[in-house]
Protein backbone atom coordinates (compact mmCIF):
# COMPACT_ATOMS: atom_id res chain seq x y z
CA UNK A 1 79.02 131.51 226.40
CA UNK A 2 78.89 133.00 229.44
CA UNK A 3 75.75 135.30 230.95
CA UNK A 4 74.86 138.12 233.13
CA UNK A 5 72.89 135.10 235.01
CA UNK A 6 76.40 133.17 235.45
CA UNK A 7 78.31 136.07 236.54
CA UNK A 8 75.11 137.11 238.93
CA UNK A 9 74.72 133.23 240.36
CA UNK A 10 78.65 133.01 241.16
CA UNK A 11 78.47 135.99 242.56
CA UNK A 12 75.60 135.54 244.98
CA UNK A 13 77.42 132.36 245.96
CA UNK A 14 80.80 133.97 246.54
CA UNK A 15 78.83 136.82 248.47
CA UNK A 16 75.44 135.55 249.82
CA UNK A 17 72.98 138.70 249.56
CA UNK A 18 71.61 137.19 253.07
CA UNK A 19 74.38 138.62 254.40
CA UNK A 20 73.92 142.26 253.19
CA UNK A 21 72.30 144.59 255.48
CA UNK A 22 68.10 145.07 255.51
CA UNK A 23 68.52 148.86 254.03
CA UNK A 24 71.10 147.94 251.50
CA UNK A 25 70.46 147.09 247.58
CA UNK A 26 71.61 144.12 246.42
CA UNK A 27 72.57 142.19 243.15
CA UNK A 28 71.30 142.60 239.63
CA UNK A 29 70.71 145.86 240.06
CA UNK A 30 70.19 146.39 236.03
CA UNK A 31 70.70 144.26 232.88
CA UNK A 32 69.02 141.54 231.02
CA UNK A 33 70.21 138.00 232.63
CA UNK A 34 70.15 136.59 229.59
CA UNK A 35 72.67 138.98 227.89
CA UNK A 36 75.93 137.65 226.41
CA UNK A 37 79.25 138.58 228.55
CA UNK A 38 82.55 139.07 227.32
CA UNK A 39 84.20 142.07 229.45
CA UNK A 40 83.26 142.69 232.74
CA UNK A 41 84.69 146.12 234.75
CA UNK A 42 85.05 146.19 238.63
CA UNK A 43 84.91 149.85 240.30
CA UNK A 44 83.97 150.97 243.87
CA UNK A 45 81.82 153.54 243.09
CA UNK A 46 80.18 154.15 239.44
CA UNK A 47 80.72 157.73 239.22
CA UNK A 48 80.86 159.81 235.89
CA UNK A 49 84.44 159.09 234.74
CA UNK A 50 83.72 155.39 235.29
CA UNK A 51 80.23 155.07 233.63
CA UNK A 52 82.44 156.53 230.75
CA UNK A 53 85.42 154.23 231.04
CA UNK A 54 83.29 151.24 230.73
CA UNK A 55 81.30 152.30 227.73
CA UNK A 56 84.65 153.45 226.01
CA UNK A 57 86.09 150.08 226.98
CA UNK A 58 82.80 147.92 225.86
CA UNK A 59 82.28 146.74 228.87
CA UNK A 60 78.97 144.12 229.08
CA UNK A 61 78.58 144.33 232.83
CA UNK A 62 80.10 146.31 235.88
CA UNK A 63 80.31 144.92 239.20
CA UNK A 64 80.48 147.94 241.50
CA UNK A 65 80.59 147.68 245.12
CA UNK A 66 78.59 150.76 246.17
CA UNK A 67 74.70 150.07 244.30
CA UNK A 68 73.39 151.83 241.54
CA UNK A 69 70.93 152.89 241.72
CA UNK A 70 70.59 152.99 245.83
CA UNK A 71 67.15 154.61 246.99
CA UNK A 72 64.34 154.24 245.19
CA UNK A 73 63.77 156.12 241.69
CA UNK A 74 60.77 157.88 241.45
CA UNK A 75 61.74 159.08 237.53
CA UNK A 76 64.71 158.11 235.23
CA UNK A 77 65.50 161.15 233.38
CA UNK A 78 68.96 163.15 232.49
CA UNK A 79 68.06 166.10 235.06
CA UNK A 80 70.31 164.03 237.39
CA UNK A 81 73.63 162.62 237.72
CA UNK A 82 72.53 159.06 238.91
CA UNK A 83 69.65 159.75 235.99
CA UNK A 84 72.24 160.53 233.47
CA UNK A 85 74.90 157.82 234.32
CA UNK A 86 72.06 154.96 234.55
CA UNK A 87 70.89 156.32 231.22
CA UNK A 88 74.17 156.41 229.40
CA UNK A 89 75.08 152.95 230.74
CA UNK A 90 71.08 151.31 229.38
CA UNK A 91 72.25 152.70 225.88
CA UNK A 92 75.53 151.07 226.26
CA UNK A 93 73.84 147.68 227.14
CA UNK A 94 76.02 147.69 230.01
CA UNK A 95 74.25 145.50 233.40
CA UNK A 96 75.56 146.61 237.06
CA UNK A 97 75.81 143.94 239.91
CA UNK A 98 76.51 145.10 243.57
CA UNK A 99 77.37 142.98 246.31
CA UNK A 100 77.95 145.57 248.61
CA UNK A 101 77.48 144.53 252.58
CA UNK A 102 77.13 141.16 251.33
CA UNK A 103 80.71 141.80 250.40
CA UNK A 104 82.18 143.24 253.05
CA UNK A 105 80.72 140.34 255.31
CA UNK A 106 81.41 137.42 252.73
CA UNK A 107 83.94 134.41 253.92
CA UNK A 108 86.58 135.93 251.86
CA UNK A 109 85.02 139.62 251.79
CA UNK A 110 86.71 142.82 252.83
CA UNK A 111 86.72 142.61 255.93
CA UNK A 112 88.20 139.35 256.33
CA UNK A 113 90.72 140.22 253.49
CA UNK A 114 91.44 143.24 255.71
CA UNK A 115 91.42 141.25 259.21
CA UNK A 116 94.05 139.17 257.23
CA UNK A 117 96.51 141.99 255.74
CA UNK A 118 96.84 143.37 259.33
CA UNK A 119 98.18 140.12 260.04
CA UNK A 120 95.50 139.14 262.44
CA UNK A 121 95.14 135.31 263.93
CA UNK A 122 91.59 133.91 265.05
CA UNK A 123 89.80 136.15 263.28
CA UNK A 124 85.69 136.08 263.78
CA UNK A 125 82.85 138.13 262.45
CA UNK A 126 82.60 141.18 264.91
CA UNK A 127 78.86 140.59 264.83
CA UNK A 128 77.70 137.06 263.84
CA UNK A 129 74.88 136.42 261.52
CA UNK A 130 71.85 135.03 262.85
CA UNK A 131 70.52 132.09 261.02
CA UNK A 132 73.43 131.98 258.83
CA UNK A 133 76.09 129.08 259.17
CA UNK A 134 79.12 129.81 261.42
CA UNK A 135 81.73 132.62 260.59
CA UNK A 136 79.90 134.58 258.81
CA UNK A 137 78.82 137.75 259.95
CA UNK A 138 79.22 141.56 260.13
CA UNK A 139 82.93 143.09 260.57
CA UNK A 140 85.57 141.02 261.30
CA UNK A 141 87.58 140.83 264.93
CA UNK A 142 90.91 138.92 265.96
CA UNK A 143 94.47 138.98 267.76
CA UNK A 144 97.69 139.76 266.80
CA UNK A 145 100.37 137.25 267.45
CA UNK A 146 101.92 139.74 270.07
CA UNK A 147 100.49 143.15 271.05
CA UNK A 148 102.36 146.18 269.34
CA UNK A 149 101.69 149.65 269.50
CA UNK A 150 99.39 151.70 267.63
CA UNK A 151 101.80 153.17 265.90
CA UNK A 152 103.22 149.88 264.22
CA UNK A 153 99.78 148.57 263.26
CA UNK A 154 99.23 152.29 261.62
CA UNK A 155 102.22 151.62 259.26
CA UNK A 156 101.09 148.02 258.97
CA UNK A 157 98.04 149.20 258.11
CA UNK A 158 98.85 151.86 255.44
CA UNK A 159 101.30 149.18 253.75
CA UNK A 160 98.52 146.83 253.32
CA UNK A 161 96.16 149.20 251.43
CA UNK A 162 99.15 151.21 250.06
CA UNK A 163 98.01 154.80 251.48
CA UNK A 164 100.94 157.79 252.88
CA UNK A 165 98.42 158.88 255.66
CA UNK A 166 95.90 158.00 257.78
CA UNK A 167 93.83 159.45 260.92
CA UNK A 168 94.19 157.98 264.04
CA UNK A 169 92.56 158.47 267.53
CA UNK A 170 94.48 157.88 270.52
CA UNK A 171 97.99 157.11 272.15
CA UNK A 172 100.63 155.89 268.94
CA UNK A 173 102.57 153.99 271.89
CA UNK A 174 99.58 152.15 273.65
CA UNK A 175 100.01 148.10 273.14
CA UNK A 176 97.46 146.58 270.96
CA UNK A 177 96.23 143.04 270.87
CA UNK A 178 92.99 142.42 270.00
CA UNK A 179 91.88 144.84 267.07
CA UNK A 180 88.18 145.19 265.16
CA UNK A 181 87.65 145.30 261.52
CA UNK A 182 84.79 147.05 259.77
CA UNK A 183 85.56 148.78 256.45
CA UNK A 184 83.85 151.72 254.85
CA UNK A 185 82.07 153.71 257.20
CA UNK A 186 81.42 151.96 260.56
CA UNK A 187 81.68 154.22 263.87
CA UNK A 188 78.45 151.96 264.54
CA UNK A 189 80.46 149.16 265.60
CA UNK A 190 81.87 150.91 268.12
CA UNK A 191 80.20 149.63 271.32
CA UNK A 192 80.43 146.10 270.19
CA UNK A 193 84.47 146.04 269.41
CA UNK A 194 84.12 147.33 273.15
CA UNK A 195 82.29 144.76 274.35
CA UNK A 196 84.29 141.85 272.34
CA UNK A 197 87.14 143.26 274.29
CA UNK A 198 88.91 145.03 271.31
CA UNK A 199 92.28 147.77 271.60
CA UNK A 200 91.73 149.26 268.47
CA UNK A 201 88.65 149.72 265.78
CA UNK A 202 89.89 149.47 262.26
CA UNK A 203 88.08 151.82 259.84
CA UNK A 204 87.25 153.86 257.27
CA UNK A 205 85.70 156.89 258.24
CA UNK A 206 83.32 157.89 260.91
CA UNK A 207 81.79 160.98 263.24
CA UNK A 208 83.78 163.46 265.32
CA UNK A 209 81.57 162.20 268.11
CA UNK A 210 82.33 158.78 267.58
CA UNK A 211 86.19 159.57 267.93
CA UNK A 212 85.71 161.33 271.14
CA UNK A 213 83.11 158.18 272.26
CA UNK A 214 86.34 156.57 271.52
CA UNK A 215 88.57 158.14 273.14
CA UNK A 216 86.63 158.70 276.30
CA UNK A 217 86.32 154.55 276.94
CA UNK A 218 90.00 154.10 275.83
CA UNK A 219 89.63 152.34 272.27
CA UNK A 220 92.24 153.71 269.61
CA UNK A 221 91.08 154.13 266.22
CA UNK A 222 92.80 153.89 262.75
CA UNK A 223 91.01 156.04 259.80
CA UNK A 224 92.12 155.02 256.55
CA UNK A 225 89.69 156.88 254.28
CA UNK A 226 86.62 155.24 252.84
CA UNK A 227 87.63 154.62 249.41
CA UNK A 228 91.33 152.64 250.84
CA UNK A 229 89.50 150.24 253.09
CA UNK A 230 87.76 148.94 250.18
CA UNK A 231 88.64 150.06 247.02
CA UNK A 232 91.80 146.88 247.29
CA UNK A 233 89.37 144.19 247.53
CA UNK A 234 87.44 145.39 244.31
CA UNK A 235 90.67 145.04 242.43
CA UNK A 236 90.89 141.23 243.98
CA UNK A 237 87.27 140.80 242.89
CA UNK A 238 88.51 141.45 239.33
CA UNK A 239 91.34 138.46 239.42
CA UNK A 240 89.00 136.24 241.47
CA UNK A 241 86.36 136.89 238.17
CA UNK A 242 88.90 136.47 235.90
CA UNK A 243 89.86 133.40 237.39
CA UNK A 244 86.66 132.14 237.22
CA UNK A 245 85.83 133.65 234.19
CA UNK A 246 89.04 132.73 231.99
CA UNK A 247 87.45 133.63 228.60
CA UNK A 248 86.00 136.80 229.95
CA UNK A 249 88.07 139.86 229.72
CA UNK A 250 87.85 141.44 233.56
CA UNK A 251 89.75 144.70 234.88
CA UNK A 252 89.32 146.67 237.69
CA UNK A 253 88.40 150.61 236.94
CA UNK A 254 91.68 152.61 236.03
CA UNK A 255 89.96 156.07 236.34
CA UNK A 256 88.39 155.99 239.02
CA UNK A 257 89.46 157.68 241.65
CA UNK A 258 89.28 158.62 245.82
CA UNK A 259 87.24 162.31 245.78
CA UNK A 260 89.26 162.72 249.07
CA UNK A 261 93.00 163.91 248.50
CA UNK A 262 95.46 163.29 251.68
CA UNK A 263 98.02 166.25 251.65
CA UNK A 264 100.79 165.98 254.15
CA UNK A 265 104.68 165.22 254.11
């Protein structure tokens, strides 16, 4: 039979919570970990429409990337959508794990998943974890085998998480060569791609402010949205689970969905 605790403890190996950052929330978030598993979902984000997938699927436990809940609760009531959700899914007997930053820093997290699909050789955390064995670390940074311009690592780019647009800031024709990785939201690792000598800072969203920082001290950007540069690797969680997991049955969310529509030709 297998457990909340077994899904938690393979977890926590395949994506140390030591890595996750100090403000973040971490792990068995709720659930008993003595609870029977059988069907696990994997989402992004557990909003309304996938709280309700995974009680209409009988799902036992969802791993979600982004925690629920985040802050503090000072009540638990149905006044609120994180109130309501949380509710709905207690009733259901349905536990959430999140991994999180632990996740996008892991040995095989999303940002080395990422640092890999843009084809990138040498690659090494962008900021290395103190006290924590080699290679692991914040964001990821490496070379390509030969610099090419902007524009071709933009279309590499949007390949690799299958998206028709993306933002970028500066020159589509400047050579790149060394390129930073840092998925979700992370204009804060800014000044060190600059300092680990970095063309380019691969993301998923950040400030107007921290484009024109950018541009200003001539490093490019590439903006793929914050649900594209992670939303892939939660899918790959689901077949490394299942893999693990053979008797379990393990999906990633199908209705689930980025809030943020790109219109263009």
């Amino acid at each position: 039979m297998i457990s909340v605790a077994d899904v938690c403890s393979f977890l926590e190996a395949f994506a140390p919570s030591a890595l996750a950052a100090e403000w973040d929330n971490v792990g068995l978030l709720v659930g008993d970990r003595s609870q029977k598993v059988e069907r696990v979902m994997t989402c992004l984000t557990i909003t309304p429409a996938a709280a309700a997938e995974a009680i209409r699927e009988r799902a036992d436990m969802i791993v979600t990337h982004h925690p629920l809940p985040f802050k503090p609760l000072k009540r638990l009531t149905t006044d609120q959508p994180t109130g309501r959700i949380l509710l709905d899914l207690i009733r259901a007997g349905i536990s959430i794990y999140s991994p999180h930053t632990a996740f996008d820093s892991a040995a095989a997290g999303i940002n080395q998943q990422l640092a890999e699909g843009l084809g990138l050789k040498d690659i090494q955390p962008l900021e290395p974890a103190v006290q924590l064995p080699a290679g692991l670390g914040s964001g990821r940074c490496g070379t390509l085998p030969q610099s090419i311009p902007l524009a071709q690592l933009a279309a590499r780019l949007k390949q690799f998480l299958n998206i028709t647009g993306l933002h970028a800031v500066g020159d589509l024709q400047v050579p790149i060569t060394r390129v930073a990785v840092a998925c979700g939201s992370a204009g804060e690792f800014l000044d060190i791609a600059i300092a680990r000598g970095c063309d380019c800072l691969v993301t998923g969203e950040t400030r107007l402010h921290t484009c024109y920082d950018a541009e200003s001290r001539g490093i490019t950007l590439l903006l793929a949205g914050h649900y594209p540069s992670e939303r892939f690797a939660v899918e790959h969680l689901a077949i490394i689970l299942a893999q693990q997991f053979p008797t379990a049955q393990i999906w990633p969310s199908r209705d689930e969905r980025d809030p943020v529509a790109w219109i263009g030709d």
